[in-house]
Protein backbone atom coordinates (compact mmCIF):
# COMPACT_ATOMS: atom_id res chain seq x y z
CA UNK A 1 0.00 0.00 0.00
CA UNK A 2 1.49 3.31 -1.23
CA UNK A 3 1.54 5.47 1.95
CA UNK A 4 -0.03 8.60 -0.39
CA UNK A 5 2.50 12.23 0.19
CA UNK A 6 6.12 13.13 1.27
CA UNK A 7 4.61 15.75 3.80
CA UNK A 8 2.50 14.77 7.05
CA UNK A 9 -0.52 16.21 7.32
CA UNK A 10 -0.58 15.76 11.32
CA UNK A 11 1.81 14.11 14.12
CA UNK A 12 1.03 12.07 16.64
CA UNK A 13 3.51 11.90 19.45
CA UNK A 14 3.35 9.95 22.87
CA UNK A 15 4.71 6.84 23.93
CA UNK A 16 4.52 4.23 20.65
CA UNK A 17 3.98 0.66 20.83
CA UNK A 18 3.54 -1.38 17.75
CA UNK A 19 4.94 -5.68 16.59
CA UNK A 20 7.27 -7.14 14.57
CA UNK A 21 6.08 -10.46 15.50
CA UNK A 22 4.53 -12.32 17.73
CA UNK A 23 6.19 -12.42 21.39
CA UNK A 24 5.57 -15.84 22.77
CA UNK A 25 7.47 -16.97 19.38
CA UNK A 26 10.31 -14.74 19.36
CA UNK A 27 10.35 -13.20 22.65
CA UNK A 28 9.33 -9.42 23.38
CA UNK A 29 12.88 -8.43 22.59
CA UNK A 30 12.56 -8.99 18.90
CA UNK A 31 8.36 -8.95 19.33
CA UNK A 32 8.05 -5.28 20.35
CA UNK A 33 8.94 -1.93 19.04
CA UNK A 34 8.35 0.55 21.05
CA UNK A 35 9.68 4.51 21.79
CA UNK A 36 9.13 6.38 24.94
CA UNK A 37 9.36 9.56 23.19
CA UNK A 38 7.55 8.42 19.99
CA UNK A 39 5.67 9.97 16.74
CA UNK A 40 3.52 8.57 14.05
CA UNK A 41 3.21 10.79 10.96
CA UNK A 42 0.58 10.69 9.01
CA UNK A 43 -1.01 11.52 5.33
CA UNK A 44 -3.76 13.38 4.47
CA UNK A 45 -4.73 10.13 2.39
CA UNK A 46 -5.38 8.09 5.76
CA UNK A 47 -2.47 6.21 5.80
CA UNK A 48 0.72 6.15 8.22
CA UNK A 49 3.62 7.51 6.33
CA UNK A 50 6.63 7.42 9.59
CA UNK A 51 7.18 6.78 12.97
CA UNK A 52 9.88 5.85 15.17
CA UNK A 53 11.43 8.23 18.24
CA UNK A 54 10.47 12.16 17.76
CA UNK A 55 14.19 12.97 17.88
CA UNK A 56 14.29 11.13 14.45
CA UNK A 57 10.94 12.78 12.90
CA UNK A 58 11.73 13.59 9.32
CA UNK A 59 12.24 17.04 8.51
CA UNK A 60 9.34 16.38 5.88
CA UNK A 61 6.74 16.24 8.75
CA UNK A 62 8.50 18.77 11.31
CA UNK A 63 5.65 21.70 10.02
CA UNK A 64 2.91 19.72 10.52
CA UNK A 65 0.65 20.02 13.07
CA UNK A 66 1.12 17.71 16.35
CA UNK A 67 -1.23 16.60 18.76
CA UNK A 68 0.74 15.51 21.96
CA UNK A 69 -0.25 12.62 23.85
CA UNK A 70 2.07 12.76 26.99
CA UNK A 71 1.63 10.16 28.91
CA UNK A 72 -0.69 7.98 27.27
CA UNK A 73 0.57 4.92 24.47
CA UNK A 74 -0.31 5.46 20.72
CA UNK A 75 -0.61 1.82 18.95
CA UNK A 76 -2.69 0.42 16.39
CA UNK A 77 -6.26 0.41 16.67
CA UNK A 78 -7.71 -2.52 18.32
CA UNK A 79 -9.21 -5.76 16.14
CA UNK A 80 -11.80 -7.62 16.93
CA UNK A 81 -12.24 -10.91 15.42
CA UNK A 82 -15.21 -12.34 16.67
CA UNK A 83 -18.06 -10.16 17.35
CA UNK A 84 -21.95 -10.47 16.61
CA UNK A 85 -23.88 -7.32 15.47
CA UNK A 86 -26.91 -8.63 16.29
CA UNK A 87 -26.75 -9.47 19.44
CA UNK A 88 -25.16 -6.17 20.47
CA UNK A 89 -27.97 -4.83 23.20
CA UNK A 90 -28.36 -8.38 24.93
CA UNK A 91 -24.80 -8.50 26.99
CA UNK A 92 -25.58 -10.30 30.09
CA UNK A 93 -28.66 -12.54 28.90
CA UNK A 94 -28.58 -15.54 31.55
CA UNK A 95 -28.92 -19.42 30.22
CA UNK A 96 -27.98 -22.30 31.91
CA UNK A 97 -25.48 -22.89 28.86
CA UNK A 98 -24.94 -22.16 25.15
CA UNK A 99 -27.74 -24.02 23.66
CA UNK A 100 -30.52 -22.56 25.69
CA UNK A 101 -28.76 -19.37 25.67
CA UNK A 102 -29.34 -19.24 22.00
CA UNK A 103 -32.84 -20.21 22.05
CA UNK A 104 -34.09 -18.26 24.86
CA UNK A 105 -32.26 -14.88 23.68
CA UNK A 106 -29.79 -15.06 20.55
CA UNK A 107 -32.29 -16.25 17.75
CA UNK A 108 -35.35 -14.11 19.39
CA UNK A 109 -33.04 -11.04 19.38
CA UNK A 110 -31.81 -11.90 15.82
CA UNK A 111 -34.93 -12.18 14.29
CA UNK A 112 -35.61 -8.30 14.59
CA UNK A 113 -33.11 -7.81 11.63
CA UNK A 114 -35.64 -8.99 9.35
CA UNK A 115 -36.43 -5.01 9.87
CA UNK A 116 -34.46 -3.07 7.18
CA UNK A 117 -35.02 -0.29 9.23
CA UNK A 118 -34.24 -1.89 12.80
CA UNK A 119 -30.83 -3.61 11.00
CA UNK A 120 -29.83 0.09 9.82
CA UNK A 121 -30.73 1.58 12.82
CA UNK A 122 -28.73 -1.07 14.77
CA UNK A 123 -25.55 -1.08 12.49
CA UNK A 124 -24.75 2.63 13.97
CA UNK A 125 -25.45 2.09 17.34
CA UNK A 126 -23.24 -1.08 16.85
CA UNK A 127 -20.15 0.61 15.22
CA UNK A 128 -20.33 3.78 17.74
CA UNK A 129 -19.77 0.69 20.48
CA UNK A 130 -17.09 -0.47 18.56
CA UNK A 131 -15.30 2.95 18.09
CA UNK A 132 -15.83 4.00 21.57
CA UNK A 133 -13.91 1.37 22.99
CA UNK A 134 -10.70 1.72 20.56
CA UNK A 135 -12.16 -0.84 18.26
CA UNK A 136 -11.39 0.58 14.84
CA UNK A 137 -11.60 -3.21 12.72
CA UNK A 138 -13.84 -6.23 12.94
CA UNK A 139 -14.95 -9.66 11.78
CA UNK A 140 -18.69 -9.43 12.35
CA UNK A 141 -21.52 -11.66 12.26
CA UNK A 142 -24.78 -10.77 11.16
CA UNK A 143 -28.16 -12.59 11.22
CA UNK A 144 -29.53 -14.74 8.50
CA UNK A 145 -31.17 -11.29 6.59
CA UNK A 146 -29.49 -10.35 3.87
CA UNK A 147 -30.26 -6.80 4.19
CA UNK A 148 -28.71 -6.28 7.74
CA UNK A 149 -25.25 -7.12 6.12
CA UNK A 150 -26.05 -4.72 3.61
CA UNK A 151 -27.23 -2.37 6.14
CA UNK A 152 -23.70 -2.92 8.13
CA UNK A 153 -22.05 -2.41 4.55
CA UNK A 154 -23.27 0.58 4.33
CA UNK A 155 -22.48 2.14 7.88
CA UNK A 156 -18.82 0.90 7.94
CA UNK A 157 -18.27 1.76 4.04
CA UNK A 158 -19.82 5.63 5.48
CA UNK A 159 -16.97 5.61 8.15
CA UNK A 160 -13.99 4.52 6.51
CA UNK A 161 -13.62 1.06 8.76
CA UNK A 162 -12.18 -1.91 8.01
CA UNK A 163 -14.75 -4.57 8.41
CA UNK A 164 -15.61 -7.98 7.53
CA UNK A 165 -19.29 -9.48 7.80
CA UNK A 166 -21.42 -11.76 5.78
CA UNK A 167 -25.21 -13.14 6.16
CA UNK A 168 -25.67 -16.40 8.37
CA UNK A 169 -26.04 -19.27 7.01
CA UNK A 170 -28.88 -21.26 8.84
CA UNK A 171 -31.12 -23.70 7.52
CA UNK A 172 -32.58 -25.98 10.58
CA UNK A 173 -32.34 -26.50 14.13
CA UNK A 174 -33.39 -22.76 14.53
CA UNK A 175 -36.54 -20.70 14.27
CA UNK A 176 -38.09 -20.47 11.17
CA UNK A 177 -37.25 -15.88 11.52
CA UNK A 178 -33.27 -16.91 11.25
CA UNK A 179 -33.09 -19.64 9.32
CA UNK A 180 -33.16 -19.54 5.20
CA UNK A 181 -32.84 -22.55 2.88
CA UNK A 182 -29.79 -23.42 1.77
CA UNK A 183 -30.11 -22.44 -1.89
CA UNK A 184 -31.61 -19.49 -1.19
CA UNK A 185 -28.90 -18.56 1.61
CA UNK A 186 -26.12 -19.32 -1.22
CA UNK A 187 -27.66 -16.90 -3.23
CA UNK A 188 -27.66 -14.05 -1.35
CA UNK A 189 -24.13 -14.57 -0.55
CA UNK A 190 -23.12 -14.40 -3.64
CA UNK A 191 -24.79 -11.80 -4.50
CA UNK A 192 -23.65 -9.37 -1.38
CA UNK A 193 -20.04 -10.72 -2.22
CA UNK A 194 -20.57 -9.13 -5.60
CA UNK A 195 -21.77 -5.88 -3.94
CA UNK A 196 -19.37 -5.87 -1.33
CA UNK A 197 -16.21 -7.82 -1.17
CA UNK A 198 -13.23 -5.65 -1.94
CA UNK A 199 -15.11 -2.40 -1.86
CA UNK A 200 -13.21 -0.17 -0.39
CA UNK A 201 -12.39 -1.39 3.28
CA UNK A 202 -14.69 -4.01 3.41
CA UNK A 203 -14.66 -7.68 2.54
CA UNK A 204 -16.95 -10.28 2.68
CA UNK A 205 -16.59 -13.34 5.13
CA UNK A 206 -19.13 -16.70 4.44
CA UNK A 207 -20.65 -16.74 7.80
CA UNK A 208 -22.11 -20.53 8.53
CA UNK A 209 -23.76 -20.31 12.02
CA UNK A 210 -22.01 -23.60 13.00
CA UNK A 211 -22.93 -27.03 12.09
CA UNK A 212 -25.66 -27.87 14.40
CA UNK A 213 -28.00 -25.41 12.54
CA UNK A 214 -27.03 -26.22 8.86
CA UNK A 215 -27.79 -28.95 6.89
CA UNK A 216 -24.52 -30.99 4.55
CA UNK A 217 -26.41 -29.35 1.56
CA UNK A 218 -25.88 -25.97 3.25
CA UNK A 219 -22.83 -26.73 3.96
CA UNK A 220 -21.36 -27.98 0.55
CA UNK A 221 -22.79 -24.66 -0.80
CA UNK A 222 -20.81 -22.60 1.76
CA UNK A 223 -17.89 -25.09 0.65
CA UNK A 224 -18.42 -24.64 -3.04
CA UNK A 225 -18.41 -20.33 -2.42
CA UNK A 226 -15.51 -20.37 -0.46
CA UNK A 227 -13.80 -22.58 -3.54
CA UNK A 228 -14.72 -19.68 -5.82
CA UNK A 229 -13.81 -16.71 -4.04
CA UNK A 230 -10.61 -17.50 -2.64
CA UNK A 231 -10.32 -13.62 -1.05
CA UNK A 232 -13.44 -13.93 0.93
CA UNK A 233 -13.47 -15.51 4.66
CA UNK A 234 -14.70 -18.36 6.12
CA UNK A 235 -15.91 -17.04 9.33
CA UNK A 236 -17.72 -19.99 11.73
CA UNK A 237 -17.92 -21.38 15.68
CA UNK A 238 -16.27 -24.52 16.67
CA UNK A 239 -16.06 -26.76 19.85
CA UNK A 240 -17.45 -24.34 21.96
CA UNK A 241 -19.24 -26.19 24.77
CA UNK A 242 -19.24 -30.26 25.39
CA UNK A 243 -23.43 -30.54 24.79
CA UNK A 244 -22.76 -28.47 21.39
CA UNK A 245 -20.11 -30.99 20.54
CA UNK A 246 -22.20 -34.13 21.38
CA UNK A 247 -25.12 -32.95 19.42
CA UNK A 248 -22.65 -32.16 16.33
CA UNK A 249 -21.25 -35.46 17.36
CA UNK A 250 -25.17 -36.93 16.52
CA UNK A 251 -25.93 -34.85 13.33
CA UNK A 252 -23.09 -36.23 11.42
CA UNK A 253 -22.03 -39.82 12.95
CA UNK A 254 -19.88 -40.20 9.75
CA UNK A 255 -17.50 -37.55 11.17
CA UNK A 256 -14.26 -38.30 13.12
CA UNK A 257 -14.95 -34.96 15.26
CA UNK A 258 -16.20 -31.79 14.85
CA UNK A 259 -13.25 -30.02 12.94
CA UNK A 260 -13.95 -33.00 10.49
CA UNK A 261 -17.01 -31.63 9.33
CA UNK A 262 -16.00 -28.71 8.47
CA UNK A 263 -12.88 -30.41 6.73
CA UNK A 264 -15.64 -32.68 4.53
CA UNK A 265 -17.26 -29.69 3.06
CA UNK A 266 -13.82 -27.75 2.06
CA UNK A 267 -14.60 -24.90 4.84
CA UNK A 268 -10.73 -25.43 6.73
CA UNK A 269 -8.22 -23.27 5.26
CA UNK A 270 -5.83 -19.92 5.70
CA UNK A 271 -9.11 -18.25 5.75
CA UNK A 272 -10.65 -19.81 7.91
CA UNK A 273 -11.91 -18.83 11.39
CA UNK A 274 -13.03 -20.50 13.92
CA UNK A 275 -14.41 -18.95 17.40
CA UNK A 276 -13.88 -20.47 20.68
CA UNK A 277 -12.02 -23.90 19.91
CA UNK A 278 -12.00 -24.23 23.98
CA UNK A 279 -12.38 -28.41 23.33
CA UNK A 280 -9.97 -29.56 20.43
CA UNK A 281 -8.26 -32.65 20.21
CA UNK A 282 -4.91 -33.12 18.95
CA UNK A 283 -5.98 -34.44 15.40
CA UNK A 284 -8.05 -31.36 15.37
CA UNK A 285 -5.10 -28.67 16.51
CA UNK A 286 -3.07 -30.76 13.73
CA UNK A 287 -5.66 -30.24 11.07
CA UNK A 288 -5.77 -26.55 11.83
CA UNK A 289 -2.31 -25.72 11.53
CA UNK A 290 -1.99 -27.85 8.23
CA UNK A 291 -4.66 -25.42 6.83
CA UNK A 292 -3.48 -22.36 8.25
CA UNK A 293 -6.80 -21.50 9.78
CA UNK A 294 -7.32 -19.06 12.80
CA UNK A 295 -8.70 -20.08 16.30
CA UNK A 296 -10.71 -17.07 17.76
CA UNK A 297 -10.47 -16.66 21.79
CA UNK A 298 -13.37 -15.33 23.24
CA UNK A 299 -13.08 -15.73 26.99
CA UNK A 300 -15.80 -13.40 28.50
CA UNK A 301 -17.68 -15.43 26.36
CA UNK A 302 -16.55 -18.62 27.57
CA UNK A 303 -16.66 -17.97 30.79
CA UNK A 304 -19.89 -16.09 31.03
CA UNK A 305 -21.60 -19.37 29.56
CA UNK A 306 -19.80 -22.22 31.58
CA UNK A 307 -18.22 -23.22 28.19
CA UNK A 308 -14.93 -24.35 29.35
CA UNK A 309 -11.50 -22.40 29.52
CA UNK A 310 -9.52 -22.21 26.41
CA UNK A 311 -5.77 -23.64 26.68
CA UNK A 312 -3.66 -21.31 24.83
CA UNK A 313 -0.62 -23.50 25.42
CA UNK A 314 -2.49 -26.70 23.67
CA UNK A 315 -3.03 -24.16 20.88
CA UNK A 316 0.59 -22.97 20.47
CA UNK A 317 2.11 -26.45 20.96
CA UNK A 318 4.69 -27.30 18.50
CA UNK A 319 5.40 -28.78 16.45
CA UNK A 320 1.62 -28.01 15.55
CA UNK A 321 0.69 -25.21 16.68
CA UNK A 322 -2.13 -23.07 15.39
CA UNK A 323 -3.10 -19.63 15.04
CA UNK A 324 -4.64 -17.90 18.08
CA UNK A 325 -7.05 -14.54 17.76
CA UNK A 326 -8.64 -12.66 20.55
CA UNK A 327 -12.02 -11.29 20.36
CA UNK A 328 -15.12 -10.02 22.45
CA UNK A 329 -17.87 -12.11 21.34
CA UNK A 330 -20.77 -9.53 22.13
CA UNK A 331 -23.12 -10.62 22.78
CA UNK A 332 -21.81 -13.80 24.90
CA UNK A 333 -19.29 -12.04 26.19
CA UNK A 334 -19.46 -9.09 28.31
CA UNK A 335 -17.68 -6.48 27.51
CA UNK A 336 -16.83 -4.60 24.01
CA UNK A 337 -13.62 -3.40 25.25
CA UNK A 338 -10.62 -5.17 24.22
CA UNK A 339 -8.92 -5.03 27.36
CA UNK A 340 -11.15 -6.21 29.50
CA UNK A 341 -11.04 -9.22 27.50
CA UNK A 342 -7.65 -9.81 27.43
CA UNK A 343 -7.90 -9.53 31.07
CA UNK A 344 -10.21 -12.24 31.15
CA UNK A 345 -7.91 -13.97 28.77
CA UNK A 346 -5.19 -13.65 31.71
CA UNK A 347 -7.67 -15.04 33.96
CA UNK A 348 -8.36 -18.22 32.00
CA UNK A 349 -4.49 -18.39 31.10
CA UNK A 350 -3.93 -18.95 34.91
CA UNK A 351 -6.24 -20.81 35.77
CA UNK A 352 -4.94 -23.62 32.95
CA UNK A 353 -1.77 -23.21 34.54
CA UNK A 354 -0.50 -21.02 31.28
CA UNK A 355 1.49 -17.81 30.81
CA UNK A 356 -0.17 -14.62 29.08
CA UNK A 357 1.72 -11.47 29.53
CA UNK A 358 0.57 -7.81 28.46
CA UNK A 359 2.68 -7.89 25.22
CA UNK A 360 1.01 -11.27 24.26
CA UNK A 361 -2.35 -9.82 25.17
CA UNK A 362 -1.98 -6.89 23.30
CA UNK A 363 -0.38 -8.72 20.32
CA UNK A 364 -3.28 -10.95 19.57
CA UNK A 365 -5.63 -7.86 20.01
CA UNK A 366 -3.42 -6.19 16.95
CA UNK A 367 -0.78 -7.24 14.65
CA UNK A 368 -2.16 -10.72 15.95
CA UNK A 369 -5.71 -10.63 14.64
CA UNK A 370 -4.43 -8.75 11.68
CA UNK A 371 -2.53 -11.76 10.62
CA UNK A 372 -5.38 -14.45 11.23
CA UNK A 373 -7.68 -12.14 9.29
CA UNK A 374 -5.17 -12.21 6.51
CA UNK A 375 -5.21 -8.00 7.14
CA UNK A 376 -1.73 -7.89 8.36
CA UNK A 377 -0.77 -6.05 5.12
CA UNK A 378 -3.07 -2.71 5.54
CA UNK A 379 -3.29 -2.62 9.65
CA UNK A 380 -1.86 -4.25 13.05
CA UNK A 381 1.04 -2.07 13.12
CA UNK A 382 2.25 1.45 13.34
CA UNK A 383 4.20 0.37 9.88
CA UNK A 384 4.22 3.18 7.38
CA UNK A 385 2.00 2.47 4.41
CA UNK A 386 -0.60 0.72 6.51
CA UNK A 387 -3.67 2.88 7.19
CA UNK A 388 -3.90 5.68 10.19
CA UNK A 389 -6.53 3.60 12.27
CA UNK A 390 -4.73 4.61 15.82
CA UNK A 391 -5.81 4.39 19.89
CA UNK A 392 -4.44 6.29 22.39
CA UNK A 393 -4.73 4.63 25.79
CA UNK A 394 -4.35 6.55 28.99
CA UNK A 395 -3.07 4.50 31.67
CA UNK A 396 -3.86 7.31 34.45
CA UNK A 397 -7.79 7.28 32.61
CA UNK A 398 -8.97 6.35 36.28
CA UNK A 399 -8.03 7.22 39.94
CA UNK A 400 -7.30 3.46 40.17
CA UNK A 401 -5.40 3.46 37.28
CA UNK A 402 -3.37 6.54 38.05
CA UNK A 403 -2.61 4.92 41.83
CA UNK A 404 -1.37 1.55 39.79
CA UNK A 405 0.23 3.22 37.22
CA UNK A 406 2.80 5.07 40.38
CA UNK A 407 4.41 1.56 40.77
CA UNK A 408 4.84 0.98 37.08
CA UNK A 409 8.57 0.22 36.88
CA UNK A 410 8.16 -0.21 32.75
CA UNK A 411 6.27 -0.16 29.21
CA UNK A 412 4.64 -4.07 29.76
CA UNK A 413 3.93 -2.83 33.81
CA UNK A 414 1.63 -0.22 32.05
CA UNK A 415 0.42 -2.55 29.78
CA UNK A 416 -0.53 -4.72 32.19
CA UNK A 417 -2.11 -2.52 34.37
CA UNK A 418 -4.41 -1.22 31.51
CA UNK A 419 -5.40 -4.75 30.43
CA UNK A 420 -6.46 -5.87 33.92
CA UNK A 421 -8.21 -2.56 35.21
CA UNK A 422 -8.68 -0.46 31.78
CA UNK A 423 -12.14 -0.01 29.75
CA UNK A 424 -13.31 2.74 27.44
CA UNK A 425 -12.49 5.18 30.23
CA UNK A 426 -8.71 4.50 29.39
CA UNK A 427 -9.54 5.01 25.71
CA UNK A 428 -7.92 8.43 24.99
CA UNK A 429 -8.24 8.92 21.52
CA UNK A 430 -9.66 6.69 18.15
CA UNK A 431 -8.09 7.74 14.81
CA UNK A 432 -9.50 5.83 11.84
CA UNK A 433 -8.00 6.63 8.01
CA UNK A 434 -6.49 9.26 10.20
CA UNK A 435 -9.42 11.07 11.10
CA UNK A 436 -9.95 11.60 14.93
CA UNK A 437 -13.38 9.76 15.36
CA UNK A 438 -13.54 9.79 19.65
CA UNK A 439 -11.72 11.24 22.01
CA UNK A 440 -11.94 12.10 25.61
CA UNK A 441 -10.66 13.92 28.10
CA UNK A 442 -8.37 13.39 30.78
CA UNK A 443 -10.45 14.04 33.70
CA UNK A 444 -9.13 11.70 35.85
CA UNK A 445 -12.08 9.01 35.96
């Protein structure tokens, strides 16, 4: 991506924080780049065109203006790779697990996008959520209605975000208001991937529900779109609870386990992604990292539903190990902000005996879920030529923040501190394509 004029049309300059790779591979030494005294230049075009330390700030972009952020860390703007749109008003819905969880509140809630009006009305409240809490990308699911994708399209494509979404596919074991036969769901897939894939900052990601709720013909469609446009996403949930797994386990008895279904219909692959993966065998973690496909982390999720707690050491095993993403899973999780689910992440990482430091938290949650959403090219990193979405975080946002942040002896202390006690309150400022698109002020909580 050309990073658009010599000249800066603005500077941001703070403390800068932005990976090379990821650091439970290589180690934070070679993971993390970071400057105490840092700047991030940027192009009127929307893209990032320097940064490094602001003693080194090209003469090129020493006239332009500068906002200041002393104090707080610039990085990239936060991913989220699992997320559902629809479900974005019913956080906290109580079930006694997944399955009646959906029934008694997901599908209800979802069939109100039938609504062209209610889906368009939705999609802003939605992204305003996202932005607010330093969200600035997202792999979204929608519901079964074609026009709420197109509705979500439309408000994302009006903002300049990078988004990925898709209609559900869903042709039994739900509802007859979310579900759609599995021609007729094929169709409209292709035809929103023909309005929307590749426009702009969008792309389009085939969004099967999961396998209890669509048929093998539904699925060998999903399998046969995927086949012909390679670009587009494969965007699923997989092994989330142990009574989802049994009942996959009795839908398709040919099957050696639940990744193997989705392997029979040609939906594993390097763009595939699959949330939760709390329960995967060996064969399975082997299967994924053969095809390159992502593993999405959702542990408010998890946790709020008594799925299970997701073993990100079993993940990362060599000499197999797959490709971990972090994500809020509104609305089964709890929280839109990215750091409170990474502390939640630490939480589970603990309590399965497993390491997860701020720098690995705050990896997955950028250049991390860049990679697994095969974005890594355009955002994730302060990189010049990727585009100018940017979040300031404030690590004295709150009086209990400021009191932690006293003892802070260095840059992952801070980091820490802001992924176990920070929210949208630490969320300083949201630049997306450059533009500043939230900000707030430092009030002190």
């Amino acid at each position: 991506m050309r990073a658009g004029a010599d000249a800066a049309a603005q500077v941001l300059r703070g403390r800068t924080l932005s990976f090379r790779d990821d650091p439970r591979v290589v180690g934070p030494d070679r993971a993390v780049q970071s400057h105490e005294d840092g700047a991030v230049a940027l192009c009127s075009q929307g893209q990032i065109l320097w940064y490094g330390a602001f003693a080194d700030l090209p003469s090129a972009h020493a006239a332009a203006p500068c906002e200041s952020y002393d104090g707080s860390v610039i990085l990239p703007g936060l991913i989220d790779a699992h997320v559902h749109f629809p479900q974005h008003r019913m956080l906290a819905a109580p079930a006694h697990d997944l399955l009646e969880w959906l029934d008694r509140f997901a599908f209800n809630e979802e069939a109100q996008y039938a609504s062209e009006d209610h889906a368009a009305a939705a999609a802003e409240r939605f992204l305003d959520k996202l932005v607010s809490h330093g969200t600035t990308s997202a792999l979204v699911f929608s519901s079964v209605h074609g026009q709420a994708a197109d509705c979500l399209f439309r408000a994302a494509q009006r903002r300049g975000l990078c988004l990925i979404t898709g209609a559900t596919m869903m042709d039994r074991n739900a509802p007859d208001a979310v579900t759609q036969e599995a021609e007729a769901s094929a169709r409209e897939s292709a035809e929103l991937i023909a309005s929307w894939h590749g426009v702009q900052r969008l792309r389009y990601a085939l969004t099967v529900r999961f396998a209890i709720t669509s048929s093998e013909e539904q699925l060998r469609l999903a399998g046969e779109l995927l086949a012909d446009h390679p670009g587009c996403l494969l965007h699923t949930h997989l092994s989330e609870s142990a009574a989802e797994i049994e009942m996959v386990q009795r839908l398709f008895p040919w099957s050696k386990d639940y990744t193997d279904v989705y392997e029979r219909f040609g939906l594993v692959g390097e763009t595939s992604v699959f949330a939760h993966g709390i329960h995967l065998s060996e064969r399975e973690c082997q299967a994924l990292h053969d095809a390159g496909s992502l593993v999405v982390h959702c542990p408010t999720s998890n946790a709020f539903l008594g799925s299970g707690l997701f073993d990100i050491e079993h993940l990362y095993a060599a000499p197999r190990p797959v490709r971990v993403g972090v994500a809020s899973d509104i609305g089964g999780g709890t929280s839109y902000s990215l750091l409170q689910t990474l502390a939640e992440a630490y939480k589970i990482a603990r309590l399965k005996g497993c390491s997860f430091s701020a720098f690995d938290g705050f990896y997955l949650a950028t250049l991390g879920n860049a990679r697994g959403l095969c974005l890594d090219g355009e955002i994730g990193t302060l990189d010049a030529g990727r585009w100018a979405d940017v979040v300031v975080l404030d690590p004295c946002a709150t009086p209990v923040l400021a009191g932690r942040n006293e003892l802070s002896e260095s840059l992952e202390d801070t980091l820490f501190a802001l992924m176990m006690l920070g929210d949208d309150r630490a969320v300083r400022a949201v630049y997306v394509k450059g533009e500043k698109v939230a900000s707030r002020d430092r009030s002190g909580g």
